[in-house]
C-alpha atoms as a PDB file:
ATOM      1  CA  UNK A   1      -8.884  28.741   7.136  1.00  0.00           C
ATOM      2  CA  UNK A   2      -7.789  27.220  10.596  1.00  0.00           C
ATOM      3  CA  UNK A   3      -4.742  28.604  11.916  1.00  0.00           C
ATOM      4  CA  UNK A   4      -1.775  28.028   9.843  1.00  0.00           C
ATOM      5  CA  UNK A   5       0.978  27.380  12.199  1.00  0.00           C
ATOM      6  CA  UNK A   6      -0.951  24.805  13.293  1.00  0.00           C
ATOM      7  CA  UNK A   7      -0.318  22.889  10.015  1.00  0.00           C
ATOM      8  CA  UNK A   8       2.722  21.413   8.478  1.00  0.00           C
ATOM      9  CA  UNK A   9       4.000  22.778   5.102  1.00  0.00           C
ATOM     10  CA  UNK A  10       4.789  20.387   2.546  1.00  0.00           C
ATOM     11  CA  UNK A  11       8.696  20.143   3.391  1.00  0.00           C
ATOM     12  CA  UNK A  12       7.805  19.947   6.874  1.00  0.00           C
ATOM     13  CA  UNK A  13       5.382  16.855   6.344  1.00  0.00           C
ATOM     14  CA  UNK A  14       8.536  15.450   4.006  1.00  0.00           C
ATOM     15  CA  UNK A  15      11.461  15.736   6.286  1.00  0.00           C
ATOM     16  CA  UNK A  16       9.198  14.469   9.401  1.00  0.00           C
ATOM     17  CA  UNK A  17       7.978  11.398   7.310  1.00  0.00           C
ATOM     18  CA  UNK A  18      11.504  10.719   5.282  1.00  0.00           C
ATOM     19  CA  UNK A  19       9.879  11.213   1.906  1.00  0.00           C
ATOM     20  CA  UNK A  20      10.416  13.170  -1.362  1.00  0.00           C
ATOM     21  CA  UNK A  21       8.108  16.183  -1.525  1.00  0.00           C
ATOM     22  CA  UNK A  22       6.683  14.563  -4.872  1.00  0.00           C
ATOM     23  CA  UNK A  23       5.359  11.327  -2.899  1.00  0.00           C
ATOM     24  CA  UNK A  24       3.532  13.541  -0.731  1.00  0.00           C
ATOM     25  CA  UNK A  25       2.420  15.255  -3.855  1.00  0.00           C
ATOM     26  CA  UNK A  26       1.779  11.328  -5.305  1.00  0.00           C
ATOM     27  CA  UNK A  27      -0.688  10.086  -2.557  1.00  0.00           C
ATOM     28  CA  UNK A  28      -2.632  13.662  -2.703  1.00  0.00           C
ATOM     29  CA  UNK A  29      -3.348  13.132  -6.677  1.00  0.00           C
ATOM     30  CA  UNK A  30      -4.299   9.924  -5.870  1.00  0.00           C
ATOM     31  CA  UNK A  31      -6.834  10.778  -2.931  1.00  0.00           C
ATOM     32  CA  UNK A  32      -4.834   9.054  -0.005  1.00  0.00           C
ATOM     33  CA  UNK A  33      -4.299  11.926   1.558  1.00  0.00           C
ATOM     34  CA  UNK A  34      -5.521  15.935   1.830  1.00  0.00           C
ATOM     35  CA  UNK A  35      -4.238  19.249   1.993  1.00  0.00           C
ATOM     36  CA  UNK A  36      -5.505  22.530   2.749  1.00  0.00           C
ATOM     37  CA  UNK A  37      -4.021  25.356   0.071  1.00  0.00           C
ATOM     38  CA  UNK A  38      -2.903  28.903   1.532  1.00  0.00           C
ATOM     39  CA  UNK A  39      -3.776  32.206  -0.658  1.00  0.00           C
ATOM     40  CA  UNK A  40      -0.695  31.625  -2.803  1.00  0.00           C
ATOM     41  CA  UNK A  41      -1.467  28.094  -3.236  1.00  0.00           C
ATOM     42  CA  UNK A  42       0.802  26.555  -1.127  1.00  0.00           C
ATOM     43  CA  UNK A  43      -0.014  22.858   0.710  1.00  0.00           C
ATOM     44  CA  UNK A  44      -0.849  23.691   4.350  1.00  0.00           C
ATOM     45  CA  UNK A  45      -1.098  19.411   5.586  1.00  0.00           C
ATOM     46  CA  UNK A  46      -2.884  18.780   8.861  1.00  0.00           C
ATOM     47  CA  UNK A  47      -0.599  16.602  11.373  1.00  0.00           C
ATOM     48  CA  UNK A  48      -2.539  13.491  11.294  1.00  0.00           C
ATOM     49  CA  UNK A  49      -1.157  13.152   7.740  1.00  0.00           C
ATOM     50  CA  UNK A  50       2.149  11.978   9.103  1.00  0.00           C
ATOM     51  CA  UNK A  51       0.160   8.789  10.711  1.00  0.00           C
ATOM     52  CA  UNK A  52      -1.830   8.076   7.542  1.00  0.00           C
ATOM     53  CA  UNK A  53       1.435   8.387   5.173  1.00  0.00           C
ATOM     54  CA  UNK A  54       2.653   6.281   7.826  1.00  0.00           C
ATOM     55  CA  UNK A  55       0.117   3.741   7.308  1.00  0.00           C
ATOM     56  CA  UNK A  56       0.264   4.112   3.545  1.00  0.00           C
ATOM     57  CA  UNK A  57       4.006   3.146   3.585  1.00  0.00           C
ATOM     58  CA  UNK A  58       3.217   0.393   5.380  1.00  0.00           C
ATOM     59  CA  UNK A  59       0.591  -1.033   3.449  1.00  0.00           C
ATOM     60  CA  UNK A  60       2.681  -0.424   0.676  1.00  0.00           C
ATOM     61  CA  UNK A  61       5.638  -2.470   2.038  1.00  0.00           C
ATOM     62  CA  UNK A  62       3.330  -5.544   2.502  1.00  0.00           C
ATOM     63  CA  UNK A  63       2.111  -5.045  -0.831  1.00  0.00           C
ATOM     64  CA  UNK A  64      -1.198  -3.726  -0.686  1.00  0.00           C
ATOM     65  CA  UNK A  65      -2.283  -1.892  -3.750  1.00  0.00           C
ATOM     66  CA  UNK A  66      -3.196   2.101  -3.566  1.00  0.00           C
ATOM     67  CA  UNK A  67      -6.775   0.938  -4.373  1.00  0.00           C
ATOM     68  CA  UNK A  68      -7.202  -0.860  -1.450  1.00  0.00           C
ATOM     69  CA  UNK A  69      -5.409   1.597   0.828  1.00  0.00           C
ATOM     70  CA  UNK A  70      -7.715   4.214  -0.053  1.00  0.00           C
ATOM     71  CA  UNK A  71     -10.946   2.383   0.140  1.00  0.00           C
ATOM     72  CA  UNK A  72      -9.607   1.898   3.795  1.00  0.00           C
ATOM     73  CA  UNK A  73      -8.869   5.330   4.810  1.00  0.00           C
ATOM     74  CA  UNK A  74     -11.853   6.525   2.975  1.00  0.00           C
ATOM     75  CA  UNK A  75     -13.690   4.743   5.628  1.00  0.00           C
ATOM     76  CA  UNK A  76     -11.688   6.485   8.555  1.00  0.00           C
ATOM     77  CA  UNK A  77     -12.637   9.865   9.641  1.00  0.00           C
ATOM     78  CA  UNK A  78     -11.190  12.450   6.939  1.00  0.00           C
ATOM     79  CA  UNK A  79     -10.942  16.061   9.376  1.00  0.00           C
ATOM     80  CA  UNK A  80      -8.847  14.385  12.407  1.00  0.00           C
ATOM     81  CA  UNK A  81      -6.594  11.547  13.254  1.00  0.00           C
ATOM     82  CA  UNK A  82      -8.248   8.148  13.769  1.00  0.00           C
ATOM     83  CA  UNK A  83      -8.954   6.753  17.289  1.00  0.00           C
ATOM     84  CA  UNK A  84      -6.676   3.480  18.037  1.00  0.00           C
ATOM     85  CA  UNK A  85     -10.033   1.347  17.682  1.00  0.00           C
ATOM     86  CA  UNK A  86     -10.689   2.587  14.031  1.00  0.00           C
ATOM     87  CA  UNK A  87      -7.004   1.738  12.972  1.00  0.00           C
ATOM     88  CA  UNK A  88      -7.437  -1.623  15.120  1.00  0.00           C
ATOM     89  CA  UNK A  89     -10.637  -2.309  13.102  1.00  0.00           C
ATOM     90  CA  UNK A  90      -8.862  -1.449   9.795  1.00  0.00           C
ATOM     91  CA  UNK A  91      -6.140  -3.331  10.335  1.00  0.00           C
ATOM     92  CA  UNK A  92      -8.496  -6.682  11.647  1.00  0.00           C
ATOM     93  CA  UNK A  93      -9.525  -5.858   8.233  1.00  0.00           C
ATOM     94  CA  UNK A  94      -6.597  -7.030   6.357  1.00  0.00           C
ATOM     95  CA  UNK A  95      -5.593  -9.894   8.575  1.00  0.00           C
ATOM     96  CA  UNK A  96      -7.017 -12.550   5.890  1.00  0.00           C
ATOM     97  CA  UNK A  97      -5.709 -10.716   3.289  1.00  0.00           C
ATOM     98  CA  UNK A  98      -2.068 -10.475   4.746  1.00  0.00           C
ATOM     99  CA  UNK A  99      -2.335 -14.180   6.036  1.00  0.00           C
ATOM    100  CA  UNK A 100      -3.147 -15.440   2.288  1.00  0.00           C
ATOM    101  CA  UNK A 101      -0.081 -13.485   0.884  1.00  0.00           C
ATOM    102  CA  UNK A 102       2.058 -15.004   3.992  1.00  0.00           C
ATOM    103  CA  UNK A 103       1.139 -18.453   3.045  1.00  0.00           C
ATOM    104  CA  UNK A 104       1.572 -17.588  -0.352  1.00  0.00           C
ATOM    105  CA  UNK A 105       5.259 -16.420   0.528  1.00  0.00           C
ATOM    106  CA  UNK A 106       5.876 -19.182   2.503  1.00  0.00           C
ATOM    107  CA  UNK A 107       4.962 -21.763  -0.108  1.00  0.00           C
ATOM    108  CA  UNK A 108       6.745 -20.113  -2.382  1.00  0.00           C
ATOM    109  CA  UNK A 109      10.131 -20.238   0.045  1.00  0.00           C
ATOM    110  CA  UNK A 110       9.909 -23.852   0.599  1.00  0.00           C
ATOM    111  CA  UNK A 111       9.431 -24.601  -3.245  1.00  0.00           C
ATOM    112  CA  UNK A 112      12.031 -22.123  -4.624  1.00  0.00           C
ATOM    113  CA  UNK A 113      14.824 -24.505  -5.300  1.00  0.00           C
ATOM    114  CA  UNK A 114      12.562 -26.398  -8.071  1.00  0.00           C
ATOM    115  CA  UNK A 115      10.899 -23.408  -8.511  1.00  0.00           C
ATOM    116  CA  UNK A 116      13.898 -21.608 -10.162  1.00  0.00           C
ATOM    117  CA  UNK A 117      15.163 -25.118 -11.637  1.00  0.00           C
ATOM    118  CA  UNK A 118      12.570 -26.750 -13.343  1.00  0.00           C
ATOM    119  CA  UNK A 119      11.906 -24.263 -16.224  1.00  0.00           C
ATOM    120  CA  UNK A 120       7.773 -24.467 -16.841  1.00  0.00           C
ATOM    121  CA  UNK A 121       7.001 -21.533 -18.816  1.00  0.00           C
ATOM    122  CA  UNK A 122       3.445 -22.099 -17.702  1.00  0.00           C
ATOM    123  CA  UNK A 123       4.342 -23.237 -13.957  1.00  0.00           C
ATOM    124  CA  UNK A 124       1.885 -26.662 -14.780  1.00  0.00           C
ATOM    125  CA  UNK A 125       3.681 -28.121 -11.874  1.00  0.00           C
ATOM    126  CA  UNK A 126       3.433 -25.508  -9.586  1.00  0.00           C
ATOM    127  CA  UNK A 127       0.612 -25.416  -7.050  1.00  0.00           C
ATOM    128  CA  UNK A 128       1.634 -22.012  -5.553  1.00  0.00           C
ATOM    129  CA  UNK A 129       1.171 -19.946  -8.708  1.00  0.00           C
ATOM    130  CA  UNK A 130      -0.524 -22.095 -11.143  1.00  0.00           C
ATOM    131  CA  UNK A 131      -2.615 -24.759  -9.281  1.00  0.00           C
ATOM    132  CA  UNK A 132      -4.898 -25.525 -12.314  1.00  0.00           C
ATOM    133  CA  UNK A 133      -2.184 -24.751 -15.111  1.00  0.00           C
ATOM    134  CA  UNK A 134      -4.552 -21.459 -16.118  1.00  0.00           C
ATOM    135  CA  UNK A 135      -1.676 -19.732 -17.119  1.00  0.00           C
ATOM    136  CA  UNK A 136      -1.279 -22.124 -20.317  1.00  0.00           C
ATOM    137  CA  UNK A 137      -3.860 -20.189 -22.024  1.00  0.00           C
ATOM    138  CA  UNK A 138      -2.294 -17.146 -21.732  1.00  0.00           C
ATOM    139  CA  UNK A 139       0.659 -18.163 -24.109  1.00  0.00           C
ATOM    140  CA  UNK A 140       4.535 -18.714 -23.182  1.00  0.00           C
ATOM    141  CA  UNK A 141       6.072 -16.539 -20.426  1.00  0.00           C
ATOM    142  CA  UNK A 142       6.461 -16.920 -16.908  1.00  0.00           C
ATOM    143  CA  UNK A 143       2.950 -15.194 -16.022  1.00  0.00           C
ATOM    144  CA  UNK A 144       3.176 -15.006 -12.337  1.00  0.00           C
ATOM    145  CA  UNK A 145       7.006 -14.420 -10.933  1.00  0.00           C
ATOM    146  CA  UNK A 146       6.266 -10.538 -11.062  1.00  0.00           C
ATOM    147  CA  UNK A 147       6.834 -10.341  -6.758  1.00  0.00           C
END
């Protein structure tokens, strides 16, 4: 095992990164990130986990699900921090993704006043959500406000 002072323990990584100790734990279960384990089972995190819980936070906050994140860091290098091209590729990645949920946002802000007003359980007039009124075979509700 590599030095361990070189290696943040898991309240370390949590105060540096201003999370709970069980997100850390979260994004491990879920493969996002690694940790190394001491003899007594204890989670020894390298340092370049505070940049990739960075970038998971991120993602998260413009609403990209875990799936995606971690078919995007799976492609980054897992034993050291990523070089400012590989996150620059990553992130020209998601630029068509984020621009479709901008203009998404953006049509939804300058139809929200009939939006919220006009009461169309299947949102047959609304060509943000439901341009082909597909949501009609899926039975009453509002199928598509779940932001």
């Amino acid at each position: 095992m590599p030095e361990l002072e070189e290696y943040l323990t898991i309240g370390q990584a949590s105060e540096r990164l201003g999370l709970a100790t069980s997100a850390l734990r979260f994004y491990e279960d879920k493969g996002l990130i690694s940790s190394l384990r001491t003899v007594g089972g204890q989670r020894r995190y390298a340092r370049d986990v505070l940049r990739r819980v960075s970038f998971i936070r991120a993602a998260q906050q413009v609403g990209l699900p875990l799936a995606e994140i971690k078919e995007s860091l799976d492609a980054l290098p897992a034993h050291r921090a990523p070089t400012q091209e590989e996150w620059q590729r990553l992130a020209e990645a998601w630029r068509p993704l984020l621009d479709e949920q901008i203009a998404t946002l953006v049509g939804i802000r300058d139809r929200l006043a009939g939006c919220i007003g006009c009461g169309c359980q299947s949102l047959d007039s609304c060509d943000v959500f439901n341009p082909d009124d597909v949501a009609a075979q899926q039975g009453p509700g509002a199928h598509f406000l779940t932001l």
